[in-house]
N, C-alpha and C. Protein backbone atom coordinates (compact mmCIF):
# COMPACT_ATOMS: atom_id res chain seq x y z
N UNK A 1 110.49 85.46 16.39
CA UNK A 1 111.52 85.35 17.42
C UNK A 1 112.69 84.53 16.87
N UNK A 2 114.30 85.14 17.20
CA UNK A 2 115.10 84.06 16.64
C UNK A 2 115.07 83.31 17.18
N UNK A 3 116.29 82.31 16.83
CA UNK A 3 116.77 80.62 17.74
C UNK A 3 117.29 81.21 18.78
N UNK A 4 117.28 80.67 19.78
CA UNK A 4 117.98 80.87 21.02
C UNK A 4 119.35 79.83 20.39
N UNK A 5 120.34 80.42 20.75
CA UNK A 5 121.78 79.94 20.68
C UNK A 5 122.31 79.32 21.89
N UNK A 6 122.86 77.43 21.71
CA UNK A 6 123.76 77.36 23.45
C UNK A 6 125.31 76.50 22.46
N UNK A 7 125.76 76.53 23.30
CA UNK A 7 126.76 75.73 23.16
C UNK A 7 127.11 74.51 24.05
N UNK A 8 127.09 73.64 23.68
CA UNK A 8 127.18 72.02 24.78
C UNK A 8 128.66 71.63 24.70
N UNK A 9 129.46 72.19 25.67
CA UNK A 9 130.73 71.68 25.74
C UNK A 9 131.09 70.39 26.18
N UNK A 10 131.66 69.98 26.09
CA UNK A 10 132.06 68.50 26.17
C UNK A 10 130.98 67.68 25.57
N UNK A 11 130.45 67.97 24.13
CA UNK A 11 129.25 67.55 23.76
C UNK A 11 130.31 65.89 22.88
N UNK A 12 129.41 64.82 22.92
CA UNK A 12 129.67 63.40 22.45
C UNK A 12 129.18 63.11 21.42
N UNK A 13 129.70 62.57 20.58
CA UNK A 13 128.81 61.91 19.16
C UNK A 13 128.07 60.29 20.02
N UNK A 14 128.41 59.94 21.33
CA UNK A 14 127.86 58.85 22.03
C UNK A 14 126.60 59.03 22.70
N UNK A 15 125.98 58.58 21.99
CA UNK A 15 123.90 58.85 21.92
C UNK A 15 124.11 58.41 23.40
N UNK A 16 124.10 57.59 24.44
CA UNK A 16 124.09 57.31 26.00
C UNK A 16 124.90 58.38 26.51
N UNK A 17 125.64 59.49 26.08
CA UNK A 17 125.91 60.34 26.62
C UNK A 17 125.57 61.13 27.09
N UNK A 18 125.56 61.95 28.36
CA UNK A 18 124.34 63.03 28.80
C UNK A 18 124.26 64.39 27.80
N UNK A 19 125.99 64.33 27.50
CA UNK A 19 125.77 65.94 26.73
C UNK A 19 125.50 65.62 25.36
N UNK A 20 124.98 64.04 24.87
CA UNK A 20 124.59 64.10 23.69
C UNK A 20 123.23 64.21 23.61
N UNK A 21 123.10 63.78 24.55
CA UNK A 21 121.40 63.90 24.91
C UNK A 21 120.68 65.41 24.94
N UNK A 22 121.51 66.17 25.83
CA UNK A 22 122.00 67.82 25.77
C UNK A 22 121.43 68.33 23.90
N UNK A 23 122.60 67.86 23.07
CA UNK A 23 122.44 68.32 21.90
C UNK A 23 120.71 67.67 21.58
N UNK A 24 120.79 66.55 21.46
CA UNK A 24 119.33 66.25 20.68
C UNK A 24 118.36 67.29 21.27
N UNK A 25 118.08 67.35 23.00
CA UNK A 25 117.18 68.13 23.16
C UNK A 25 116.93 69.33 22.98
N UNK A 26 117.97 70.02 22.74
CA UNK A 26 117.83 71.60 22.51
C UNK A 26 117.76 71.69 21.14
N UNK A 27 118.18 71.07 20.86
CA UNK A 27 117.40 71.14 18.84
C UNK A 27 115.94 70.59 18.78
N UNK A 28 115.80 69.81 19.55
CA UNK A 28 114.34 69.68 19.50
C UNK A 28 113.64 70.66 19.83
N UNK A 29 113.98 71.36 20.97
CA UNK A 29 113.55 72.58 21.01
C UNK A 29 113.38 73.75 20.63
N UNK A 30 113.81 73.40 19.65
CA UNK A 30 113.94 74.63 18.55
C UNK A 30 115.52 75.44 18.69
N UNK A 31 116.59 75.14 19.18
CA UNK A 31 117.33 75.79 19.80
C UNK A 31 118.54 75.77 18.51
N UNK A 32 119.52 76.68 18.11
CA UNK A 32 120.34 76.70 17.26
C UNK A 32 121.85 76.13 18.39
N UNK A 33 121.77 74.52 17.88
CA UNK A 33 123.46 74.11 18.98
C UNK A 33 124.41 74.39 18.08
N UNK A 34 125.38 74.33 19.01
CA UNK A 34 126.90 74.06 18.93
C UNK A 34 127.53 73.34 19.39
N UNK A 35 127.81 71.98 19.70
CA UNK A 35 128.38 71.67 19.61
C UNK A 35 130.07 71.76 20.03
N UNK A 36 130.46 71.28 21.48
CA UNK A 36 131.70 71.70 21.59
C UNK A 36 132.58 70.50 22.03
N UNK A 37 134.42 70.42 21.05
CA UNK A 37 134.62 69.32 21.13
C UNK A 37 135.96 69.30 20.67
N UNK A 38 137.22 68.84 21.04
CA UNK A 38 138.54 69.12 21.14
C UNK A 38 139.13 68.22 19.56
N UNK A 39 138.05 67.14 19.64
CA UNK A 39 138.55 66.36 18.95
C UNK A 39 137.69 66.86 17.52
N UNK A 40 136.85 67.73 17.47
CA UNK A 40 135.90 68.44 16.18
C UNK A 40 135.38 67.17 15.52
N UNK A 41 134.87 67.52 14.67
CA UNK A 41 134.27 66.02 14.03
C UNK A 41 132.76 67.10 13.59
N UNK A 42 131.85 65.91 13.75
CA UNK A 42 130.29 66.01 13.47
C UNK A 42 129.46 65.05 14.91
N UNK A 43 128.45 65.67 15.27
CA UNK A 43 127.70 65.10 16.55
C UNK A 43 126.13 65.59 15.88
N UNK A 44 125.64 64.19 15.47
CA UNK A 44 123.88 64.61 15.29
C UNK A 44 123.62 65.08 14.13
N UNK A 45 125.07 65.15 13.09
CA UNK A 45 124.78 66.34 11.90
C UNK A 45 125.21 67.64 11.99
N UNK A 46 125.62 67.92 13.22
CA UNK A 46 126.15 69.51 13.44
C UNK A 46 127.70 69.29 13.41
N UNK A 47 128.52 70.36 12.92
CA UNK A 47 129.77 70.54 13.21
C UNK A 47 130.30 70.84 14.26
N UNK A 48 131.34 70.09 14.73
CA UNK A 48 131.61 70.39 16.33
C UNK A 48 132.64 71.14 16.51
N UNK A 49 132.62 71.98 16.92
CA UNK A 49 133.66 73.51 16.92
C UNK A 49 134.73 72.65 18.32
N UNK A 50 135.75 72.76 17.89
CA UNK A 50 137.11 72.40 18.85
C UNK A 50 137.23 73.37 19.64
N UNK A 51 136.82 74.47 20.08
CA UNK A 51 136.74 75.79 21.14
C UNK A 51 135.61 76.39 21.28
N UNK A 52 135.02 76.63 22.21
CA UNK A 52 133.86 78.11 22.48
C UNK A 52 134.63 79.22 21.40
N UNK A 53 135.82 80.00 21.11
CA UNK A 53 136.28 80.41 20.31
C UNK A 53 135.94 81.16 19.01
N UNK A 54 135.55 79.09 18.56
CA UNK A 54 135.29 79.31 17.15
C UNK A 54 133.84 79.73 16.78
N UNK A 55 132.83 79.67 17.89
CA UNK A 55 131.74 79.67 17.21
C UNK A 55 131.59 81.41 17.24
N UNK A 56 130.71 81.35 16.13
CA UNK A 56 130.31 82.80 15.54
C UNK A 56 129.32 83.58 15.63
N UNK A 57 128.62 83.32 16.27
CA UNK A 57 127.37 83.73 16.86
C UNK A 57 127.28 83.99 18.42
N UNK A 58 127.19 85.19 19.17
CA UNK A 58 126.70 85.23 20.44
C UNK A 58 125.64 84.01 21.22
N UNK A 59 126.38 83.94 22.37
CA UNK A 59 125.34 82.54 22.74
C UNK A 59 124.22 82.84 24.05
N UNK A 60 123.28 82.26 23.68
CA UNK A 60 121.94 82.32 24.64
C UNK A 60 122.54 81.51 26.16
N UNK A 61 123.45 80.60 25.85
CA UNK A 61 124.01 79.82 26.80
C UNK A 61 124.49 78.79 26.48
N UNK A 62 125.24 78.77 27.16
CA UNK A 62 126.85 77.67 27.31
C UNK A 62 125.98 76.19 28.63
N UNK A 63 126.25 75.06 28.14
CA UNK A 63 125.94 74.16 28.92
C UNK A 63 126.99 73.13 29.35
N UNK A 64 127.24 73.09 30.24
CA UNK A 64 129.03 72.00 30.25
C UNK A 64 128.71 70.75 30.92
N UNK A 65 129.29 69.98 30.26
CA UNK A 65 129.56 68.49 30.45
C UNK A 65 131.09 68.06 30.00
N UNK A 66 132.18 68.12 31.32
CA UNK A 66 132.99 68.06 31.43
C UNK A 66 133.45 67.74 32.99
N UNK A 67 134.06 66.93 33.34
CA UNK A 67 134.94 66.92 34.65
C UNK A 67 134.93 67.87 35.34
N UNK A 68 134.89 67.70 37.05
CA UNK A 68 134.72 69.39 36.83
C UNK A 68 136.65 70.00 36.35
N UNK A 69 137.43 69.23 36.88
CA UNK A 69 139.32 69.94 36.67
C UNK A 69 139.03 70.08 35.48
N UNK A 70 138.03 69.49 34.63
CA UNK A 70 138.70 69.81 33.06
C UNK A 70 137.78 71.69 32.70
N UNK A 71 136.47 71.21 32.98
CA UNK A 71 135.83 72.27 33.23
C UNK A 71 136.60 73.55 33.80
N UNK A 72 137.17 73.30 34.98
CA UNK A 72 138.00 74.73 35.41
C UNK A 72 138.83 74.95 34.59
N UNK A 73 139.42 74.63 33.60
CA UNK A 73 140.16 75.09 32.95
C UNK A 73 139.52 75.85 31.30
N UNK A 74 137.95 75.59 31.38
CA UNK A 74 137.45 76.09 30.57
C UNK A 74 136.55 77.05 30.60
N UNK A 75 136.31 77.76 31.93
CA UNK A 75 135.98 78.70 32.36
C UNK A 75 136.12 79.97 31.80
N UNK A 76 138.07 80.02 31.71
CA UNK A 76 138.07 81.33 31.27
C UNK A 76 137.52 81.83 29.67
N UNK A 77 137.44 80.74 28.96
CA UNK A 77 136.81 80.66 27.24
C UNK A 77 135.40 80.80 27.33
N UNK A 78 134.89 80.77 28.02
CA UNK A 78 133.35 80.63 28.98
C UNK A 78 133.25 81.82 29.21
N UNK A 79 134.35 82.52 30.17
CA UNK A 79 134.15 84.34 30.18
C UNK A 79 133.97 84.86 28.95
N UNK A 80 135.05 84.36 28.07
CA UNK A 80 135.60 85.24 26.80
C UNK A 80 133.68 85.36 26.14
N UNK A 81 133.18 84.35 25.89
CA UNK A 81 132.34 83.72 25.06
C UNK A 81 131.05 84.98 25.48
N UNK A 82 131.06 84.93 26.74
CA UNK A 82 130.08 86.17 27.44
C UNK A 82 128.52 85.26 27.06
N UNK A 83 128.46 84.05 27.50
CA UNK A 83 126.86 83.72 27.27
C UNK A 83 125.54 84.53 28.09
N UNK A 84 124.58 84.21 27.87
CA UNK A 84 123.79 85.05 28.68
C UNK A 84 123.36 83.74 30.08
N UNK A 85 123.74 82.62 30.01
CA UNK A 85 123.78 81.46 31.03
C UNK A 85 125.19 80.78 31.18
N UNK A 86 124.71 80.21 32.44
CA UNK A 86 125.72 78.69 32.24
C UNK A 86 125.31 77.75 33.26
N UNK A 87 125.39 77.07 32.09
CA UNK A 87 124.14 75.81 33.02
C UNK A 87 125.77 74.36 32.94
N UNK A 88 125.44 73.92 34.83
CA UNK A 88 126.80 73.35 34.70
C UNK A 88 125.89 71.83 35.55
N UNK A 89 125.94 71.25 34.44
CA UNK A 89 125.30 69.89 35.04
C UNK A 89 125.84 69.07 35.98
N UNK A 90 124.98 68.09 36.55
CA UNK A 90 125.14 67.28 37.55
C UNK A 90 126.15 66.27 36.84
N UNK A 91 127.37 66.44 37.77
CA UNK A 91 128.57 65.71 37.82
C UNK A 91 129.96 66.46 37.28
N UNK A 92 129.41 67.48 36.26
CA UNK A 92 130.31 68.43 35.92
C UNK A 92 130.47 69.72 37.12
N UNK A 93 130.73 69.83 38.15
CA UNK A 93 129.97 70.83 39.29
C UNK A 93 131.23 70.17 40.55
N UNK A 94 131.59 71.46 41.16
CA UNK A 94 132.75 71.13 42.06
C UNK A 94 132.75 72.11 42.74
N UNK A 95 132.91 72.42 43.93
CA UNK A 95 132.84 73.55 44.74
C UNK A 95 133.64 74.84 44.36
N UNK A 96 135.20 73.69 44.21
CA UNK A 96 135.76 74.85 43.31
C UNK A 96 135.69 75.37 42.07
N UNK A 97 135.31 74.79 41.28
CA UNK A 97 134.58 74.89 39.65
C UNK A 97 133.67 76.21 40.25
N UNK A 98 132.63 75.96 40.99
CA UNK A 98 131.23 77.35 41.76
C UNK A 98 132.37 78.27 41.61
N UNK A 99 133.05 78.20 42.44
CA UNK A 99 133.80 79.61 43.34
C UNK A 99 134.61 80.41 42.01
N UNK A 100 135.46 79.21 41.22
CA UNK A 100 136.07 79.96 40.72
C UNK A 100 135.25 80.40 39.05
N UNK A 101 133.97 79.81 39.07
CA UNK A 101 133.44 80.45 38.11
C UNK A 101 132.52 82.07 38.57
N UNK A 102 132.19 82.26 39.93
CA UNK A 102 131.43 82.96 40.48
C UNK A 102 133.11 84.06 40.42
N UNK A 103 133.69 84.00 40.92
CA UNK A 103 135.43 84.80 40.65
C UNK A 103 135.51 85.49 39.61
N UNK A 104 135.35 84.62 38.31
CA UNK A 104 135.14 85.21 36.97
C UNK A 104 134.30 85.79 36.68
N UNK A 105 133.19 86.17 37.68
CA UNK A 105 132.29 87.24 37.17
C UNK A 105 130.84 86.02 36.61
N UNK A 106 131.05 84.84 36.56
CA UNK A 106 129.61 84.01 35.93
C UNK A 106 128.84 83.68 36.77
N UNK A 107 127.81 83.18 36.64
CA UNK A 107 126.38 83.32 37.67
C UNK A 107 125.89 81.54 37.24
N UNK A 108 126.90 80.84 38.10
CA UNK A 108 126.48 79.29 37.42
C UNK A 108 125.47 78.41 38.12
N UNK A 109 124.75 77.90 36.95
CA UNK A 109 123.09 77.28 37.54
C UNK A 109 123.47 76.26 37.31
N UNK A 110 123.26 75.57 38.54
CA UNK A 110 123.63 74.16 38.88
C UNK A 110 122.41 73.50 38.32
N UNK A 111 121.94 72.76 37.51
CA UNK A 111 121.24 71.88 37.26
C UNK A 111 121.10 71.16 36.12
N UNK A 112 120.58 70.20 35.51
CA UNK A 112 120.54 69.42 34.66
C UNK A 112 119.81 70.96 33.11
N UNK A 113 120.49 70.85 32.54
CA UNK A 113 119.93 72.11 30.99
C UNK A 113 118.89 70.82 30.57
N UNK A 114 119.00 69.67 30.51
CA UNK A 114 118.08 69.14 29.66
C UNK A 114 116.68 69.16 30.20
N UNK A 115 116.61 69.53 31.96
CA UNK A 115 115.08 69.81 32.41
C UNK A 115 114.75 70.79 32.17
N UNK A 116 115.69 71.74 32.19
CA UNK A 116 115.07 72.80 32.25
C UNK A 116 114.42 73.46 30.77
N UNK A 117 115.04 72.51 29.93
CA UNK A 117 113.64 72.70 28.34
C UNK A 117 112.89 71.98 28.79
N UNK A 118 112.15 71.46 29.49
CA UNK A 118 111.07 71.06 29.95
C UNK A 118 111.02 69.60 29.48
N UNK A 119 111.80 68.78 29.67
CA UNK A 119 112.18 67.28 29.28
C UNK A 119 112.80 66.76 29.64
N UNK A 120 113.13 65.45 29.78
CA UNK A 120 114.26 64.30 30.49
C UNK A 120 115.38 63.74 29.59
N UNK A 121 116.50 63.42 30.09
CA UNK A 121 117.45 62.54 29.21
C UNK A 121 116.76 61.18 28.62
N UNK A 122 115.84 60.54 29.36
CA UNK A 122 115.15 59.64 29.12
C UNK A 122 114.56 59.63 28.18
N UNK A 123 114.07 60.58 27.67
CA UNK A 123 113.10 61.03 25.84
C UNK A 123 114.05 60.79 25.13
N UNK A 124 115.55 60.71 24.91
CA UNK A 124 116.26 60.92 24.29
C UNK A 124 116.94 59.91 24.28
N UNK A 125 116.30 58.16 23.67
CA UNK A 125 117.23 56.87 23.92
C UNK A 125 118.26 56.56 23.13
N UNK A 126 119.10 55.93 23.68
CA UNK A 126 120.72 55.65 22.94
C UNK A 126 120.89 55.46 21.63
C-alpha cells in the first residue's frame, strides 16, 4: 500500500504548535507530509512548500491550521489542490469558512486530524 499523502497548512517549525504537532503525527503514522508555509523554510526535516501549489503529488488530504479569515482565503488553492479530505481543526473553523468551503464544492470535517490517526497532541511534547 502507498503513503497516504496530507498537507498541514499553516504548519509551524514551533513544536507547542498544534499544526506542528499535526506534522509529527502523521509521519508517525506512516503518512508522506507536506508541510505548508508562506514563509518556506524546513519544519521536522521536511521542506515547507510556500503554497498547496507547489506540492507535486496528489493529496490524501489537506489539514488547516490557520485563522479562520486567513483560511478563507485559502480555500480556493484547497479547491485547486482537489484533496480527497479536509480536515479543518478546532479554532481554524468559522461558520463562514463551513459555508463558503461547502460553496466550493468541499465536504469539510470539523475535527481535530491529529485524533483522528488515532492519537492526541499530547503524545507529541514541545
Amino acid at each position: 500500500m502507498e503513503e497516504k499523502t496530507v498537507a498541514v497548512v499553516g504548519a509551524s517549525a514551533d513544536r507547542s504548535k498544534y499544526s506542528n504537532k499535526s506534522v509529527r503525527a502523521h509521519l508517525k503514522q506512516g503518512w508522506e507530509v507536506y508541510p505548508v508555509n508562506p514563509k518556506g523554510g524546513q519544519i521536522e526535516g521536511l521542506k515547507v512548500y510556500t503554497s498547496l501549489a507547489e506540492i507535486p503529488v496528489k493529496l490524501d488530504r489537506v489539514t488547516l491550521y490557520l485563522p479562520p479569515a486567513i483560511g478563507l482565503k485559502t480555500l480556493p488553492a484547497i479547491v485547486a489542490a482537489n484533496p480527497g479530505e479536509l480536515f479543518v481543526n478546532p479554532g481554524a473553523e468559522s461558520d463562514e469558512l463551513v459555508a463558503e468551503a461547502q460553496r466550493l464544492g468541499l465536504d469539510p470535517i470539523l475535527a481535530c486530524s491529529i485524533v483522528d490517526l488515532g492519537t492526541t497532541p499530547a503524545e507529541f511534547p514541545d
